[in-house]
PDB file of N, CA and C in Angstrom:
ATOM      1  N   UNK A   1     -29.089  67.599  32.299  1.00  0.00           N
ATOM      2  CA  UNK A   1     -30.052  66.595  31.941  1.00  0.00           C
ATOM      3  C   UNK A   1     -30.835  66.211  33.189  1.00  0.00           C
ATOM      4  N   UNK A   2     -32.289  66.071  32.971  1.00  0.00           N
ATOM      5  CA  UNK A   2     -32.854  65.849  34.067  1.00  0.00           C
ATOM      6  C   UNK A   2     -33.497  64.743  34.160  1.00  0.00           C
ATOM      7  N   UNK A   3     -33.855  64.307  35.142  1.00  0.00           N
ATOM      8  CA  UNK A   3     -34.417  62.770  35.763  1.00  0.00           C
ATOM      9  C   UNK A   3     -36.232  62.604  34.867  1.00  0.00           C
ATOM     10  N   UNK A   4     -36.041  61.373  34.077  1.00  0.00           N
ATOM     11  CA  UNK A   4     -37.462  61.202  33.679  1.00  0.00           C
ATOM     12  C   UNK A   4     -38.566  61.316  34.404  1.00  0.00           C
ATOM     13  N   UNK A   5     -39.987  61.893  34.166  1.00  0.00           N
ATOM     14  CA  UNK A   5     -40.647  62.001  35.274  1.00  0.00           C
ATOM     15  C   UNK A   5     -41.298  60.426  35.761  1.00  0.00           C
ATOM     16  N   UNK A   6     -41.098  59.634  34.430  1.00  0.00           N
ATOM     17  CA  UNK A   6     -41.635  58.553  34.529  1.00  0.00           C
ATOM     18  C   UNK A   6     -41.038  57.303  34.087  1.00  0.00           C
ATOM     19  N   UNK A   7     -40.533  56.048  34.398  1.00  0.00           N
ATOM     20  CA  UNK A   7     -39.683  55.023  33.830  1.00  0.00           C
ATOM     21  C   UNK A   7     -41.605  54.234  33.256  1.00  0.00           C
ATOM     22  N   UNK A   8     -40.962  53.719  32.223  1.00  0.00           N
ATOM     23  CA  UNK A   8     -41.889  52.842  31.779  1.00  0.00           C
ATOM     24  C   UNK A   8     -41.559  51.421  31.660  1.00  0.00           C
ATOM     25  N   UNK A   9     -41.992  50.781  33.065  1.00  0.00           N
ATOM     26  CA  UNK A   9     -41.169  49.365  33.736  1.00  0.00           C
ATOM     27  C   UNK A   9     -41.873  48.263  32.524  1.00  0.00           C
ATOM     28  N   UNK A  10     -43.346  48.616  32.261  1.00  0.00           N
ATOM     29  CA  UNK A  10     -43.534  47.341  31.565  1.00  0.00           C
ATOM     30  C   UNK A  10     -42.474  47.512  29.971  1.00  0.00           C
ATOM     31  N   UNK A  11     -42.124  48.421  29.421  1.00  0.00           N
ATOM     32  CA  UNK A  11     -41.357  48.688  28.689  1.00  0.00           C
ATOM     33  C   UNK A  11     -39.686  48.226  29.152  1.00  0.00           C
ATOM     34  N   UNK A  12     -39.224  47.894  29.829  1.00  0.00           N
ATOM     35  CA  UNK A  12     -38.237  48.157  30.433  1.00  0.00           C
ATOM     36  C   UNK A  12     -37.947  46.279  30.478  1.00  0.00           C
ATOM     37  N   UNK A  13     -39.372  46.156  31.441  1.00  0.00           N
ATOM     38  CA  UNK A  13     -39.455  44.599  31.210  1.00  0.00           C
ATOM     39  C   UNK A  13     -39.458  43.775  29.808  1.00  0.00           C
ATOM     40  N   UNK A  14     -40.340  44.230  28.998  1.00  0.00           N
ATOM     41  CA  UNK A  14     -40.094  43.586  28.387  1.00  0.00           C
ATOM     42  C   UNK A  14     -38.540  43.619  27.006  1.00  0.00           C
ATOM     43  N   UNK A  15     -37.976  44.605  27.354  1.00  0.00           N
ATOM     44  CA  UNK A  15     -36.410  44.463  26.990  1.00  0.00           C
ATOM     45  C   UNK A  15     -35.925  43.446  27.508  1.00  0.00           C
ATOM     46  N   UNK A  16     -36.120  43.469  28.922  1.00  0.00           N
ATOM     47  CA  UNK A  16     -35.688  42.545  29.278  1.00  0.00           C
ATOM     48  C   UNK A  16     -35.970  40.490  29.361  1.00  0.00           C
ATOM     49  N   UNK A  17     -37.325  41.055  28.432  1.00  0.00           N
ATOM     50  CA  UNK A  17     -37.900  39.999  28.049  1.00  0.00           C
ATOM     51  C   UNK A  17     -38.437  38.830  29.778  1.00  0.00           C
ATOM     52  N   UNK A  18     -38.970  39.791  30.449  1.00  0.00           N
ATOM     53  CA  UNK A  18     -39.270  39.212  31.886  1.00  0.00           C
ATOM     54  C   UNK A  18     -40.836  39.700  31.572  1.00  0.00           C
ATOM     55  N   UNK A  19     -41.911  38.944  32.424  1.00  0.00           N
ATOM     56  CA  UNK A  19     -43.366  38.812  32.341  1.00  0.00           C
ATOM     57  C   UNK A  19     -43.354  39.251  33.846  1.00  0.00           C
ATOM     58  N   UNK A  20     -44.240  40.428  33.980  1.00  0.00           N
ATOM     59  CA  UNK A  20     -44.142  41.109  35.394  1.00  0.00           C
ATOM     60  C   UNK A  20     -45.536  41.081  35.407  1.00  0.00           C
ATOM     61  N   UNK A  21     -45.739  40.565  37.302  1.00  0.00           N
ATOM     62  CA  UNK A  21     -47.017  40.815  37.279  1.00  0.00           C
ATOM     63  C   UNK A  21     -47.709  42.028  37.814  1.00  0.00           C
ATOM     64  N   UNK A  22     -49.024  42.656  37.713  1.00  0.00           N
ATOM     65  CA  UNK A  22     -49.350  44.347  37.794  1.00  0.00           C
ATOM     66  C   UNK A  22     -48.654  44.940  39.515  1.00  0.00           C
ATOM     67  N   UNK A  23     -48.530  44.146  40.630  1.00  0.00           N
ATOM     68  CA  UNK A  23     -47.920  44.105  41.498  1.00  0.00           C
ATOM     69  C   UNK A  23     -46.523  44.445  41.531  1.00  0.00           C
ATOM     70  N   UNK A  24     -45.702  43.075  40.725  1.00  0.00           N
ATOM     71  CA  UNK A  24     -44.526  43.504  40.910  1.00  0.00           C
ATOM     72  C   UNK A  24     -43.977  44.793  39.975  1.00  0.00           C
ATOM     73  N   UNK A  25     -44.773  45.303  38.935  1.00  0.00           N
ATOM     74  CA  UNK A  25     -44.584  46.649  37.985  1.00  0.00           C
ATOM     75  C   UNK A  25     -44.870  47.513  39.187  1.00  0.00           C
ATOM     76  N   UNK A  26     -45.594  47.710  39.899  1.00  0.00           N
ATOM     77  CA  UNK A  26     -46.141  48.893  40.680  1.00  0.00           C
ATOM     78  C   UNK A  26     -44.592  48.850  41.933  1.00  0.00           C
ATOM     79  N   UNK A  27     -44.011  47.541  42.007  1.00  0.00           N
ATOM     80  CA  UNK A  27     -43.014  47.592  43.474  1.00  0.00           C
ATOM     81  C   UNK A  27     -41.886  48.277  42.373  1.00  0.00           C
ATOM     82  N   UNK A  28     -41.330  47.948  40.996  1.00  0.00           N
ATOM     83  CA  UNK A  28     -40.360  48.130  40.484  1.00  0.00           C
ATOM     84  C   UNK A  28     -40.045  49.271  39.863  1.00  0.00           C
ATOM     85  N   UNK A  29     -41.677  50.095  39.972  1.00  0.00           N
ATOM     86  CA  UNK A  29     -41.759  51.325  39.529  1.00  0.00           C
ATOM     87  C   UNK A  29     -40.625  52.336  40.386  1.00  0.00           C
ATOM     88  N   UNK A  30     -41.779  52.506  41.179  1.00  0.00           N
ATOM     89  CA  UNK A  30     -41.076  52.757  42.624  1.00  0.00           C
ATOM     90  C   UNK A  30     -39.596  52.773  42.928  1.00  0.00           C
ATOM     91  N   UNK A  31     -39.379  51.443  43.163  1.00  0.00           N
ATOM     92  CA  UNK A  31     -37.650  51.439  43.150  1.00  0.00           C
ATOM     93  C   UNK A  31     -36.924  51.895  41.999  1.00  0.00           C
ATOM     94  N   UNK A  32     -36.920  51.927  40.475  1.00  0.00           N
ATOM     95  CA  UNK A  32     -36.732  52.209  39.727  1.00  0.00           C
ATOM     96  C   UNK A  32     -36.450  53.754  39.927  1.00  0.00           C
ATOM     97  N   UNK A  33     -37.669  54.663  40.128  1.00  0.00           N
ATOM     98  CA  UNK A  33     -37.889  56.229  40.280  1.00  0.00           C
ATOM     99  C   UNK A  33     -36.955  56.320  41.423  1.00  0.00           C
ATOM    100  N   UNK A  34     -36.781  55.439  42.668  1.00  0.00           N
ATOM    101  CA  UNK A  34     -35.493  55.897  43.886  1.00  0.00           C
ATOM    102  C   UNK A  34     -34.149  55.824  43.104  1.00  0.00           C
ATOM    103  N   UNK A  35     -33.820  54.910  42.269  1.00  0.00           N
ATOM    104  CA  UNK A  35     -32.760  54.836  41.879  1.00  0.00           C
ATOM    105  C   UNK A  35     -32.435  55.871  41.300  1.00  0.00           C
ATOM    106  N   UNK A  36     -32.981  56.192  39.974  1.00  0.00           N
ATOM    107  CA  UNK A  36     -33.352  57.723  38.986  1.00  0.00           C
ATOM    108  C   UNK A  36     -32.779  58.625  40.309  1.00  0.00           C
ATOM    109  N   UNK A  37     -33.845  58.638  41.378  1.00  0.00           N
ATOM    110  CA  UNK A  37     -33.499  60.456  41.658  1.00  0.00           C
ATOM    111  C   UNK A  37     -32.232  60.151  42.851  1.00  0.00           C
ATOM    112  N   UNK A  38     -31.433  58.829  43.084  1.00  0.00           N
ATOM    113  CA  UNK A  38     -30.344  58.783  44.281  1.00  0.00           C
ATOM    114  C   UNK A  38     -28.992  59.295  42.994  1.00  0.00           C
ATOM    115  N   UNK A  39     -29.272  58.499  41.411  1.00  0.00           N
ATOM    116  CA  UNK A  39     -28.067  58.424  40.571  1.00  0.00           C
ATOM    117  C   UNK A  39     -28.282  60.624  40.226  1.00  0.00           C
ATOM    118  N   UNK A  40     -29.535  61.547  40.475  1.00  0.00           N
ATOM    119  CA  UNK A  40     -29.458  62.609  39.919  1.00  0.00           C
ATOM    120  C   UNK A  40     -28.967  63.224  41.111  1.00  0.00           C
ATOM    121  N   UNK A  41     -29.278  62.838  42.261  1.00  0.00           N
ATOM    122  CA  UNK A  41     -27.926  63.314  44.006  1.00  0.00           C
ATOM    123  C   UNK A  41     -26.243  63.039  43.451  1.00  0.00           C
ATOM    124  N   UNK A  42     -26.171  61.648  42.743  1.00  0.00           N
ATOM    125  CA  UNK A  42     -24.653  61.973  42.989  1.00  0.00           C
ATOM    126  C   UNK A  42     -24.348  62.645  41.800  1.00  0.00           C
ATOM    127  N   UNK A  43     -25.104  62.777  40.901  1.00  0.00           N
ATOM    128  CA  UNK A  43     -24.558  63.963  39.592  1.00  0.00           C
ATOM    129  C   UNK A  43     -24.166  65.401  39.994  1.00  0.00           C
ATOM    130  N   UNK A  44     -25.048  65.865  41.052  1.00  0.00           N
ATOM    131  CA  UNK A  44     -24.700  67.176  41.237  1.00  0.00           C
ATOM    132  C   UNK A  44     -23.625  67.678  42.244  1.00  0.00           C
ATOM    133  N   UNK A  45     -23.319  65.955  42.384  1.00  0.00           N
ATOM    134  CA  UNK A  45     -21.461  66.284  43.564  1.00  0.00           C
ATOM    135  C   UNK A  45     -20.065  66.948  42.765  1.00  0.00           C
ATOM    136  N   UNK A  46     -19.584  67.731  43.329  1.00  0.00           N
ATOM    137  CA  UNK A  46     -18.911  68.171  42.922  1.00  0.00           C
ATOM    138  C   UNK A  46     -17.330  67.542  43.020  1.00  0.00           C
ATOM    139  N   UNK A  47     -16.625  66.712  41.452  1.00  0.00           N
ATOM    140  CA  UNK A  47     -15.960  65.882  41.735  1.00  0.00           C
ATOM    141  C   UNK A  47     -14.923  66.397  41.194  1.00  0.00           C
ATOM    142  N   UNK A  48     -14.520  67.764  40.788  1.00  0.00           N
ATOM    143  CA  UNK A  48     -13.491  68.298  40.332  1.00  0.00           C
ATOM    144  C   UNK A  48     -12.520  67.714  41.276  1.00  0.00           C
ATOM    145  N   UNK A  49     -11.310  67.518  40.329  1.00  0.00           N
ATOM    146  CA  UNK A  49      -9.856  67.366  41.092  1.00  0.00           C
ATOM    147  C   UNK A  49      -9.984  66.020  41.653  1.00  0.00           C
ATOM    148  N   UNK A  50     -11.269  64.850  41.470  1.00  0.00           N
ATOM    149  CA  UNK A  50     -11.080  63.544  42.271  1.00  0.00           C
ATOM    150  C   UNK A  50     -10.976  62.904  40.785  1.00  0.00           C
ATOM    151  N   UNK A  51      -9.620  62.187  41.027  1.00  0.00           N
ATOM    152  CA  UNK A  51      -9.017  60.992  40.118  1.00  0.00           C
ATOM    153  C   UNK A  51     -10.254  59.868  39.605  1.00  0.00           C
ATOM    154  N   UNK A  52     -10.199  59.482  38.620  1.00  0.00           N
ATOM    155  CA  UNK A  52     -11.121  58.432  38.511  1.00  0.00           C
ATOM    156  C   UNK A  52     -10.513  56.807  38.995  1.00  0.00           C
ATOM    157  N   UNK A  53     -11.236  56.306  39.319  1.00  0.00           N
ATOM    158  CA  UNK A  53     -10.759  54.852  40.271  1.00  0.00           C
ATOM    159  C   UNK A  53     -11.672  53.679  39.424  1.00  0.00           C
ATOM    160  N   UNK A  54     -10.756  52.827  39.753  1.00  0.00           N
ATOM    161  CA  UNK A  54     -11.488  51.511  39.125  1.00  0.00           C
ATOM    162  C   UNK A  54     -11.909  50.737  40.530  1.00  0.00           C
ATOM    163  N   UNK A  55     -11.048  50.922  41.464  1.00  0.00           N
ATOM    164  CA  UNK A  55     -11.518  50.060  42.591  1.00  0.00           C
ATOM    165  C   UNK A  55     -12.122  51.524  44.089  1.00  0.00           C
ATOM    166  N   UNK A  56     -12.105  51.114  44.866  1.00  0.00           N
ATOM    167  CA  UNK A  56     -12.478  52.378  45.840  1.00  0.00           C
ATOM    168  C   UNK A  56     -11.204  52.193  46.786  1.00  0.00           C
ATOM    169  N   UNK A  57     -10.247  51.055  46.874  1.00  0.00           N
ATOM    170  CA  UNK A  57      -9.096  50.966  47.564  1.00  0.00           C
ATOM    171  C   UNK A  57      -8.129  50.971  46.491  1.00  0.00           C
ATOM    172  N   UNK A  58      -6.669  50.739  47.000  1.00  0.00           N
ATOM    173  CA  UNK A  58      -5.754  50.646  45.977  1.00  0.00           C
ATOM    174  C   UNK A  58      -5.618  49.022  45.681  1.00  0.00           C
ATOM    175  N   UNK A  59      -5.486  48.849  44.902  1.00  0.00           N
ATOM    176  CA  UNK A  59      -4.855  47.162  44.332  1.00  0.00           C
ATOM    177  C   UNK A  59      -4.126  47.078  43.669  1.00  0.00           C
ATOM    178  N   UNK A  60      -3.056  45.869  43.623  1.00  0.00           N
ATOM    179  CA  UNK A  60      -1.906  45.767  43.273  1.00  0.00           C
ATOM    180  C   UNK A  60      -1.423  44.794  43.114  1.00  0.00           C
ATOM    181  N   UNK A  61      -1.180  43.332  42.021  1.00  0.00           N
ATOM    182  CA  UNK A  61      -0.699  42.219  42.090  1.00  0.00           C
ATOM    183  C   UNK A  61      -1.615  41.507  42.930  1.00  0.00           C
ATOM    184  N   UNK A  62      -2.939  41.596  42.448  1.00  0.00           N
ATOM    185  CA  UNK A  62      -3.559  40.685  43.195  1.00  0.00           C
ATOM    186  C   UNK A  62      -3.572  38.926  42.440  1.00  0.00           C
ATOM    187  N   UNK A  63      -2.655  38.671  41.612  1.00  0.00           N
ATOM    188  CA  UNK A  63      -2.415  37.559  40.951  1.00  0.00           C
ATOM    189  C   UNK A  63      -1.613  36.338  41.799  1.00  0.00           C
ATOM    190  N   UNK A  64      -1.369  35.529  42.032  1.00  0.00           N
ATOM    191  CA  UNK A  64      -0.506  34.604  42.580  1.00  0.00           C
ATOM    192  C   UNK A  64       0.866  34.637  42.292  1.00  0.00           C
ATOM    193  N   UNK A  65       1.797  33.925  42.823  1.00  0.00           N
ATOM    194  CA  UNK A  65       2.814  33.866  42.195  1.00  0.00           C
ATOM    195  C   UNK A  65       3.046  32.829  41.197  1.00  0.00           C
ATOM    196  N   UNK A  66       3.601  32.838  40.197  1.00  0.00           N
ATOM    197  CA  UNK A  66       3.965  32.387  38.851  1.00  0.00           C
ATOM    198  C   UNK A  66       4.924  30.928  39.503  1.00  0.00           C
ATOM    199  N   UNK A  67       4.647  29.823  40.143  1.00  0.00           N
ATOM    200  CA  UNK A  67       5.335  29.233  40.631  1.00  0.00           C
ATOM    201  C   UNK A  67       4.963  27.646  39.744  1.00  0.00           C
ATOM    202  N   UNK A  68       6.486  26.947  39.602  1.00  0.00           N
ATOM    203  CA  UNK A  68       6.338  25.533  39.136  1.00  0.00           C
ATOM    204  C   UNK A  68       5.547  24.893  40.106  1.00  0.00           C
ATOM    205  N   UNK A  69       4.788  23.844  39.486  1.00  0.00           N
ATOM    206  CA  UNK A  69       4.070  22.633  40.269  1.00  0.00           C
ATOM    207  C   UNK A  69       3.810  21.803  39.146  1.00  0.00           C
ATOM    208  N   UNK A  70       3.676  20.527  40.037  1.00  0.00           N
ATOM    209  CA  UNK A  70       3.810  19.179  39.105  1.00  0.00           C
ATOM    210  C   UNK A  70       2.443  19.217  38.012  1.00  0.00           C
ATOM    211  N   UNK A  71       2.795  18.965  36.936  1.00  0.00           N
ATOM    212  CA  UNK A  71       1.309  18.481  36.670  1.00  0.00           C
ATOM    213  C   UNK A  71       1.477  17.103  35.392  1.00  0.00           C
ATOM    214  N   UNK A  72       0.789  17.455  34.451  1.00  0.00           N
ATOM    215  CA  UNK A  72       0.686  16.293  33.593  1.00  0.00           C
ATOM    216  C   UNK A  72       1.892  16.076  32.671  1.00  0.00           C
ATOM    217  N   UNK A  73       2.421  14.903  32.748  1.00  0.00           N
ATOM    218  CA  UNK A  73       3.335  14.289  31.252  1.00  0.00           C
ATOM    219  C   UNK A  73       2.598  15.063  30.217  1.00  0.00           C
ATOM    220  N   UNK A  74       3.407  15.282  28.759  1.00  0.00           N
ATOM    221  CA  UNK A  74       3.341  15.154  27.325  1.00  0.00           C
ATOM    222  C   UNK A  74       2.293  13.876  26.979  1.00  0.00           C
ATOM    223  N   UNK A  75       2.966  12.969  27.837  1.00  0.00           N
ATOM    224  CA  UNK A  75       1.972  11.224  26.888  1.00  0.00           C
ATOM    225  C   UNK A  75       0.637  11.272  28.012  1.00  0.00           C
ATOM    226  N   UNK A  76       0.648  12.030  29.205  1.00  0.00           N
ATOM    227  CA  UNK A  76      -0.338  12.253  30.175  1.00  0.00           C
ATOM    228  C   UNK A  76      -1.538  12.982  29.288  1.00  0.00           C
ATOM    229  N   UNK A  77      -0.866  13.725  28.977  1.00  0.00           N
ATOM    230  CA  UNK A  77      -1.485  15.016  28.466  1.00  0.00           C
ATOM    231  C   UNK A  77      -2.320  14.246  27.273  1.00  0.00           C
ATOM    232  N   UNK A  78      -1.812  13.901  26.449  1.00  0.00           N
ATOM    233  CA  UNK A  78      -1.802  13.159  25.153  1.00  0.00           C
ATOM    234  C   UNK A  78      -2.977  11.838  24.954  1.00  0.00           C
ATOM    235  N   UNK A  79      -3.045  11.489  26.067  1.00  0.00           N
ATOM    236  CA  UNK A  79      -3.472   9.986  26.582  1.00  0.00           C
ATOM    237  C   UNK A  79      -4.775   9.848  25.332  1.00  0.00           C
ATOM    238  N   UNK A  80      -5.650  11.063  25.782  1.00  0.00           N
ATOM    239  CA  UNK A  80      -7.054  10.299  25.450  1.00  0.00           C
ATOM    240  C   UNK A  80      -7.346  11.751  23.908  1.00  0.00           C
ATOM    241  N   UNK A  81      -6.217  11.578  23.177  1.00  0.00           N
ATOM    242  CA  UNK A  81      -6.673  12.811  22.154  1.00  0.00           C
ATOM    243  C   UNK A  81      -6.778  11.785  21.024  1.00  0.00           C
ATOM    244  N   UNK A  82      -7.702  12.026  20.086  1.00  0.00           N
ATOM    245  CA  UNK A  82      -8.526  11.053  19.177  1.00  0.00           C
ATOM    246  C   UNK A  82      -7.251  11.196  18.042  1.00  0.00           C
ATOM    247  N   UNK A  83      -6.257  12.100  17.787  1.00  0.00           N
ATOM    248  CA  UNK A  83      -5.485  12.117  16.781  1.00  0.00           C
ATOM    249  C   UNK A  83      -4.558  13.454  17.298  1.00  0.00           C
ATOM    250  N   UNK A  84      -3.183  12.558  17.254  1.00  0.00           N
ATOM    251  CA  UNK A  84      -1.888  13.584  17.475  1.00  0.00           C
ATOM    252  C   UNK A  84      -0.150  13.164  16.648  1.00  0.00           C
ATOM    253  N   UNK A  85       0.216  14.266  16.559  1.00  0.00           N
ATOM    254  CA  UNK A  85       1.474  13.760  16.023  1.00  0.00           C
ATOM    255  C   UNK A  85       2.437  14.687  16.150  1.00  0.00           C
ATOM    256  N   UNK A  86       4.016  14.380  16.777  1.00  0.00           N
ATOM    257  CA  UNK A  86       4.844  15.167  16.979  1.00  0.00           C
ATOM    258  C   UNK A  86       4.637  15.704  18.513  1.00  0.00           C
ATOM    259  N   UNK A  87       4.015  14.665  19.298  1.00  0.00           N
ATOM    260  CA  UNK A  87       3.522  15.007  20.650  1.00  0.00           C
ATOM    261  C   UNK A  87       2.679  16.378  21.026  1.00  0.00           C
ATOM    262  N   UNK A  88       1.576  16.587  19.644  1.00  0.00           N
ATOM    263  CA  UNK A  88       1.086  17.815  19.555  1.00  0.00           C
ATOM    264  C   UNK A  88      -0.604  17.324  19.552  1.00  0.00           C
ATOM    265  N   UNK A  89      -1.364  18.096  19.939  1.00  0.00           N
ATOM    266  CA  UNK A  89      -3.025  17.347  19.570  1.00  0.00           C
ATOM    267  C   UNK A  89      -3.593  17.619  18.032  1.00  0.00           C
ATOM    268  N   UNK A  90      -3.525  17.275  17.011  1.00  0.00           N
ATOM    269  CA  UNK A  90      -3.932  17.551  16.022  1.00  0.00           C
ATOM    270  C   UNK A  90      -5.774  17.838  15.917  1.00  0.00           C
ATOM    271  N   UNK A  91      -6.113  18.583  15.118  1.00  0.00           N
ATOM    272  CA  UNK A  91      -7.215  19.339  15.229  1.00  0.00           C
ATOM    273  C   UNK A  91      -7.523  19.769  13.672  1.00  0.00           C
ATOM    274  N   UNK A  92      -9.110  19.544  13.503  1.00  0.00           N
ATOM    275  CA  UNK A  92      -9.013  19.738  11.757  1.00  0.00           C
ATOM    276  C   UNK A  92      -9.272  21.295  11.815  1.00  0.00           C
ATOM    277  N   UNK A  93      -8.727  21.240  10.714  1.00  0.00           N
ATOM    278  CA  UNK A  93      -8.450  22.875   9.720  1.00  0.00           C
ATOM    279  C   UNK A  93      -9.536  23.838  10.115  1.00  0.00           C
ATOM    280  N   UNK A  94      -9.562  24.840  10.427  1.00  0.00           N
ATOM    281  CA  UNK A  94     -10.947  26.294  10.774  1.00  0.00           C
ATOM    282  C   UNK A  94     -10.811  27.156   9.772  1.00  0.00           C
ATOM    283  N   UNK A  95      -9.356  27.546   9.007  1.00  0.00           N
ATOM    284  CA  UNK A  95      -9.228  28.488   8.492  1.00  0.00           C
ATOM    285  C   UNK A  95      -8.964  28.549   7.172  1.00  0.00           C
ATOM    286  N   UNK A  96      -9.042  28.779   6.103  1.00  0.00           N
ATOM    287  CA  UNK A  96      -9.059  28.152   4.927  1.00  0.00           C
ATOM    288  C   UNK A  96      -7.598  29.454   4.538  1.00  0.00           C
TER     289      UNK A  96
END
């Protein structure tokens, strides 16, 4: 598959529902067409045998630790809910 010869930015813009003025279409053209022919350079790399990656390093448990800390009472919690019962927040019906 080969690189369009031409992006059609005011088309493009207005997907994107942005009002470009004849200036900035002529700068975005441009960059647009560099992008096109840098993404048709890395198509023709040859990536046999390279793993696919989600990150470019390894990561691993980047989560915190799962540790107690103080926080709110039940009646804390509870304080300012317009209607509760059974120390629960009651909430009207969604689902029939």
């Amino acid at each position: 598959m080969s690189a369009p010869s031409s992006i059609d930015v005011g088309y493009v813009a207005q997907l994107a529902r942005l009002k470009l003025s004849e200036e900035e279409t002529r700068r975005f053209q441009g960059q647009l067409e560099q992008i096109v022919r840098y993404i048709e350079q890395i198509r023709r790399l040859d990536v046999a045998g390279i793993e696919p990656t989600a990150h470019a390093v390894d990561r691993s448990n980047v989560t915190r630790d799962d540790a107690a800390a103080p926080s709110l009472s039940s009646e804390e919690a509870l304080a300012n809910a317009p209607v509760r019962a059974n120390g629960l927040f009651m909430v009207p019906k969604v689902i029939e």
